[in-house]
Protein backbone atom coordinates (compact mmCIF):
# COMPACT_ATOMS: atom_id res chain seq x y z
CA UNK A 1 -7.70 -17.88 -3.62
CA UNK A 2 -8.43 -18.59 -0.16
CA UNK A 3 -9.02 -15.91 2.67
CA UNK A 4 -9.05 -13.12 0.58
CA UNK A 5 -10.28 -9.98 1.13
CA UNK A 6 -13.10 -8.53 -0.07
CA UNK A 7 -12.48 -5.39 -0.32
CA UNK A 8 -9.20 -2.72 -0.79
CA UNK A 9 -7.89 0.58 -0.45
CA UNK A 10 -5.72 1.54 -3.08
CA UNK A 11 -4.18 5.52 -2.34
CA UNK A 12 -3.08 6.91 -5.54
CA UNK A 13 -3.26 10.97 -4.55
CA UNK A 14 0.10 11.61 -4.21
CA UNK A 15 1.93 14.62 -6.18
CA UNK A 16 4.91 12.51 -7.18
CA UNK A 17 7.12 15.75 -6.62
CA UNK A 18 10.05 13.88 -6.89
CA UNK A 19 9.56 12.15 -10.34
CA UNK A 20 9.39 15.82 -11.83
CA UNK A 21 9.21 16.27 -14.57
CA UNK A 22 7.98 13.28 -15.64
CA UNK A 23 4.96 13.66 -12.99
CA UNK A 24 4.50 17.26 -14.31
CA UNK A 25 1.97 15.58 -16.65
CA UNK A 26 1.12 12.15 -15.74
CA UNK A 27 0.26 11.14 -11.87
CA UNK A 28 2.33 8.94 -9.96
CA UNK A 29 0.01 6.21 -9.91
CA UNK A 30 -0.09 6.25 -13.45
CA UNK A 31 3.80 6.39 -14.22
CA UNK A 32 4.70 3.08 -16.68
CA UNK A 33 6.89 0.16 -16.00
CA UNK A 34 7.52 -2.15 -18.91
CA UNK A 35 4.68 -0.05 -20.58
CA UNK A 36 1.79 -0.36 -18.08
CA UNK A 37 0.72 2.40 -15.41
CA UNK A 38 1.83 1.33 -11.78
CA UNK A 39 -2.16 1.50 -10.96
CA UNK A 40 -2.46 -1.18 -13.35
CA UNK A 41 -0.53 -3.90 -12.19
CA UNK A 42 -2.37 -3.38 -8.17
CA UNK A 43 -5.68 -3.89 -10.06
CA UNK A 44 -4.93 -6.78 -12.26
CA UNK A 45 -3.11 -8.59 -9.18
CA UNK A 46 -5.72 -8.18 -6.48
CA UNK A 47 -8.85 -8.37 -8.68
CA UNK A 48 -7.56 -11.61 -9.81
CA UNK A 49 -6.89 -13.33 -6.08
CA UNK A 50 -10.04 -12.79 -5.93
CA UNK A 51 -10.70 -9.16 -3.89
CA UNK A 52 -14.87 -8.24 -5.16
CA UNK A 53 -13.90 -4.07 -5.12
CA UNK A 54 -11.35 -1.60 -4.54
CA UNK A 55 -11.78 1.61 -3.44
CA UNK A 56 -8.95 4.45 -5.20
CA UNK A 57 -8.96 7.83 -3.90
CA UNK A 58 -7.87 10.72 -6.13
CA UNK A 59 -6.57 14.17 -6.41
CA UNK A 60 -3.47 14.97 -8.33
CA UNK A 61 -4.59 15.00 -12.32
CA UNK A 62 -7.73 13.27 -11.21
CA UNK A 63 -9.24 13.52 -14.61
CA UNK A 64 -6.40 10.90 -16.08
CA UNK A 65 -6.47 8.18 -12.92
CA UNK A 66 -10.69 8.21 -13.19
CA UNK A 67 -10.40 7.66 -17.40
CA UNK A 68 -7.89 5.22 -16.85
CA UNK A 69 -10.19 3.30 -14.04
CA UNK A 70 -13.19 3.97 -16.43
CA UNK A 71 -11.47 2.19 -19.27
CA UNK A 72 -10.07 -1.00 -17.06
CA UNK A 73 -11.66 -4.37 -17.66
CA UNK A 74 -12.41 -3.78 -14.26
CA UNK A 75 -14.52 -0.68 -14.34
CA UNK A 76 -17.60 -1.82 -12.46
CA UNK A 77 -16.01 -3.13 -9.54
CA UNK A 78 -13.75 0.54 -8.97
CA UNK A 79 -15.04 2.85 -7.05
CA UNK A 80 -13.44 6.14 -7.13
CA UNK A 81 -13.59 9.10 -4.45
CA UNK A 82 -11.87 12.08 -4.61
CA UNK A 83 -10.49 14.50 -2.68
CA UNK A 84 -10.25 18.37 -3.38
CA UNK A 85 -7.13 18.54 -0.68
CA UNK A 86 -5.44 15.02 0.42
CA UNK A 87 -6.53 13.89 3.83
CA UNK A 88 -3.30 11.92 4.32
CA UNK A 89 -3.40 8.27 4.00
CA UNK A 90 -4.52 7.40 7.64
CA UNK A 91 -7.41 10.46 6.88
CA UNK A 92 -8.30 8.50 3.80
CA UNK A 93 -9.09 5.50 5.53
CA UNK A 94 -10.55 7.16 8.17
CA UNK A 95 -12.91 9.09 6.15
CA UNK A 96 -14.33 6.27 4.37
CA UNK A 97 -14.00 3.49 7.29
CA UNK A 98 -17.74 3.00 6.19
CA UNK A 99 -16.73 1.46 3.29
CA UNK A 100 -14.68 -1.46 5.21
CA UNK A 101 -16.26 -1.74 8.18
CA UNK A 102 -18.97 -4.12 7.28
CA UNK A 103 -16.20 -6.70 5.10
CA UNK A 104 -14.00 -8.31 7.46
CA UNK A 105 -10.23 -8.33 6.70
CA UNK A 106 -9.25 -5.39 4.48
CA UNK A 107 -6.14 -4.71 2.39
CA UNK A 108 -4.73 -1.31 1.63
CA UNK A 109 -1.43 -0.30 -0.39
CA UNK A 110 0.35 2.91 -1.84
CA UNK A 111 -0.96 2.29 -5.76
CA UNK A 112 2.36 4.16 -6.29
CA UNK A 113 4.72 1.74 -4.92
CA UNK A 114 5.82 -1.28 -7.61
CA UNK A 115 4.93 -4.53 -5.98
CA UNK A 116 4.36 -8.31 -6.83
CA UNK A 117 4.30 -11.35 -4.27
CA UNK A 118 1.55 -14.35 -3.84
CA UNK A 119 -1.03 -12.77 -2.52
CA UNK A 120 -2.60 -16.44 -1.38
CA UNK A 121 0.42 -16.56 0.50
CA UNK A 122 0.29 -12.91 2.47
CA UNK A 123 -4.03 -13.73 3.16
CA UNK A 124 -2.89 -16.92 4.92
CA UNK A 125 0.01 -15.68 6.79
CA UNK A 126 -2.28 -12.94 8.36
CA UNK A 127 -5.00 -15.55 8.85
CA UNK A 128 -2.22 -16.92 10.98
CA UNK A 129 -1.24 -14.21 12.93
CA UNK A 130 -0.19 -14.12 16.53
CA UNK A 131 -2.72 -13.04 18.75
CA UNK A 132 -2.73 -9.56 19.69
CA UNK A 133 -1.74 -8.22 16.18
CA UNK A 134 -4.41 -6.31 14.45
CA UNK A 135 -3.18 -6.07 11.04
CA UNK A 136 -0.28 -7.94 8.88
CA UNK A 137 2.55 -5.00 6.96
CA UNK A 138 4.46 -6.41 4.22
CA UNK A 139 8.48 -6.00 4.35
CA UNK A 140 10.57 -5.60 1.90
CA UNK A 141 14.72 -5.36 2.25
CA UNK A 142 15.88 -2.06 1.20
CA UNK A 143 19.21 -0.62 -0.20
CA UNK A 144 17.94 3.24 1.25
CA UNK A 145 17.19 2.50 4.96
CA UNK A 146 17.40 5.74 5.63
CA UNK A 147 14.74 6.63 3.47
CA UNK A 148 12.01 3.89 4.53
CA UNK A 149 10.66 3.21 7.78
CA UNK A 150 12.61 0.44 9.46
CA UNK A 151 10.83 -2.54 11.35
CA UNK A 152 12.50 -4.55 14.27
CA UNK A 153 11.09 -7.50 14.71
CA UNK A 154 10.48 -10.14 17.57
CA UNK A 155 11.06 -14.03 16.94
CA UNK A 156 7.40 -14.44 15.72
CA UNK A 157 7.80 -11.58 13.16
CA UNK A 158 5.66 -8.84 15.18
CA UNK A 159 7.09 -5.06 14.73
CA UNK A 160 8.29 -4.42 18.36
CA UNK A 161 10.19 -1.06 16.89
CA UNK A 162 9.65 1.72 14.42
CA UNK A 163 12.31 3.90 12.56
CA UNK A 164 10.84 5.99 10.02
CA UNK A 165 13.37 7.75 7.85
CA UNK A 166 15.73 8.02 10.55
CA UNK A 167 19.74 9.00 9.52
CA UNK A 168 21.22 5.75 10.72
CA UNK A 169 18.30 2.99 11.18
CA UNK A 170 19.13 -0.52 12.66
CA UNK A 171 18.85 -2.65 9.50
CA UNK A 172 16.57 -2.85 6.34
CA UNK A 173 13.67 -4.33 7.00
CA UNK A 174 11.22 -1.73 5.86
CA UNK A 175 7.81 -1.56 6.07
CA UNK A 176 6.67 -1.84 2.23
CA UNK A 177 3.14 0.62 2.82
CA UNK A 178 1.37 -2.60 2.10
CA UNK A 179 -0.72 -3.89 4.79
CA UNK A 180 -3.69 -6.36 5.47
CA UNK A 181 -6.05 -4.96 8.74
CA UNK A 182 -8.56 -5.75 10.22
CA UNK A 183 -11.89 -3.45 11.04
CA UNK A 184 -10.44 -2.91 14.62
CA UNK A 185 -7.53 -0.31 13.49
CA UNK A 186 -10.74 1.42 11.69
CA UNK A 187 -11.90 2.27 15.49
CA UNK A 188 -8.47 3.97 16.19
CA UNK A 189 -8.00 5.88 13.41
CA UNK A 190 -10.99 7.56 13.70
CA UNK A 191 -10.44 7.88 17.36
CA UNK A 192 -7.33 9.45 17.03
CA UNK A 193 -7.77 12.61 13.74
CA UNK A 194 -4.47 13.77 14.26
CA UNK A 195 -3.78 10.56 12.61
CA UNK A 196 -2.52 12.17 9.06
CA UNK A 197 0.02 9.59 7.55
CA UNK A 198 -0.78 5.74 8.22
CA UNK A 199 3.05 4.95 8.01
CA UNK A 200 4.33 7.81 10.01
CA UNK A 201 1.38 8.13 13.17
CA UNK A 202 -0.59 4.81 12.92
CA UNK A 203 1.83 2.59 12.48
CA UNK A 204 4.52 3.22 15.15
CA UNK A 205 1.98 4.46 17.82
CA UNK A 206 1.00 0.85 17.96
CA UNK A 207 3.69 -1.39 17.71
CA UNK A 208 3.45 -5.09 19.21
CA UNK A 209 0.06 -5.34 17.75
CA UNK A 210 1.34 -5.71 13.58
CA UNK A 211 2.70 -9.07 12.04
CA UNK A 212 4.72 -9.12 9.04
CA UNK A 213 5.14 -10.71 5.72
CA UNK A 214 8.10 -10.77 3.70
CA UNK A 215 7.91 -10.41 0.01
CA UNK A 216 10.98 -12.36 -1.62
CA UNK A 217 9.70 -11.66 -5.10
CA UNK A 218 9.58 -7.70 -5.77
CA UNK A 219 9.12 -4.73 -4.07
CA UNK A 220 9.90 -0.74 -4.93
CA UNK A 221 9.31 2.36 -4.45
CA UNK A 222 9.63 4.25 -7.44
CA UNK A 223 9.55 7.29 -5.83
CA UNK A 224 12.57 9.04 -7.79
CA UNK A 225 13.45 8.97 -11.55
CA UNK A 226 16.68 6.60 -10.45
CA UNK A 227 14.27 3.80 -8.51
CA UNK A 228 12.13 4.16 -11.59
CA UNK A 229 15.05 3.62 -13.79
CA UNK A 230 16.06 0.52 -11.56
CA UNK A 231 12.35 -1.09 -11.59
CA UNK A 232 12.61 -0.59 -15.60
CA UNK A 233 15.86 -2.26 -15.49
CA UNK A 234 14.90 -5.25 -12.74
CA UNK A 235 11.19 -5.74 -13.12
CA UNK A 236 9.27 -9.50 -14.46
CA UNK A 237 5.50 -9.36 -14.05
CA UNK A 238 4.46 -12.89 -13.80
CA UNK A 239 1.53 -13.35 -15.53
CA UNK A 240 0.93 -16.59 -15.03
């Protein structure tokens, strides 16, 4: 594939609270669609575009996310880090910004949202960003606005507006928590360690400087035992 990444951030702490009970006993990341773990599908699609390692931060049932990376054809190009109370996802990024610095472009993603699109396609749409815009977020179009964060957009496709969650957002273009950045948003996050969620305080504090990508094929947040009942219901992984 061409312009991709070298490395990525895949966040796969979360709690899952609202998938309970299912996630009394099995961590979000690791919930199944079509019989494979959520997790599984992020690593099969990015490792093969072509990204060389992906970073996946832990701490929910830890001991089942680091077997199941141990066990993936992949092993040897995971690395795992954990943490004992979650940093949020900006404070994950910010706490290992080491780890990206030094690679160029970067991609990160909730491991817990249910996602497939051409990932050649999203590395040369960023590649082709305006100028200005520091990072590329991929959209998605929603049936629960009110639930997402909302983008507006400009006639180029840069986020000029924010809505996160709001009660009666202006559309349903969300942002998908899927993003492509480069090493300059690594300076501001660690400038700024209020910074807890990446969606919530990153994001909106600096729109006009984020492109977007739309993904036409899937994209879901399987956040409550309906969605994951949808995804069952709707999902195709392509595996050609």
């Amino acid at each position: 594939m061409t312009n991709t990444p070298s490395r990525a951030l895949l966040l796969s702490g979360g709690l899952g609270t609202r998938l309970r009970p299912l996630t009394d006993t099995v961590p979000k990341c690791l919930v199944q669609v079509r019989g494979k773990p959520v997790l599984g599908y992020w690593i099969d699609m990015l490792f093969g575009a072509g990204v060389e390692r992906i970073l996946i931060n832990t701490h929910y049932l830890p001991e089942q996310v680091e077997k199941y990376c141990n066990n993936s054809d992949w092993c040897d190009r995971i690395d795992l880090v954990h943490e004992d109370q979650l940093l949020g996802t900006a404070g994950t990024l910010r706490t290992n910004h080491e780890y990206f610095r030094s690679q160029g472009t970067f991609f990160v993603a909730h491991a817990d949202n249910l996602s497939v699109f051409d990932p050649d396609a999203y590395f040369s749409a960023h590649m082709g960003r305006p100028t200005g815009c520091i990072g590329t977020i991929m959209t998605f179009e929603t049936d629960q606005p009110q639930s997402c964060g909302i983008l507006e957009l400009d006639a180029q496709g840069v986020v000029q507006s924010v809505f996160e969650k709001v009660a009666n957002p202006p559309g349903n273009l969300a942002n998908g928590a899927v993003f492509l950045l480069e090493t300059e948003i690594l300076d501001w996050v660690c400038a700024n360690p209020a910074a807890f969620d990446f969606c919530g305080d990153v994001v909106p504090s600096m729109a006009g400087k984020w492109y977007t990508f739309f993904n036409e094929t899937f994209h879901r947040d399987i956040g409550t035992i309906e969605a994951l009942k949808k995804a069952e219901s709707d999902f195709v992984w392509n595996t050609e």
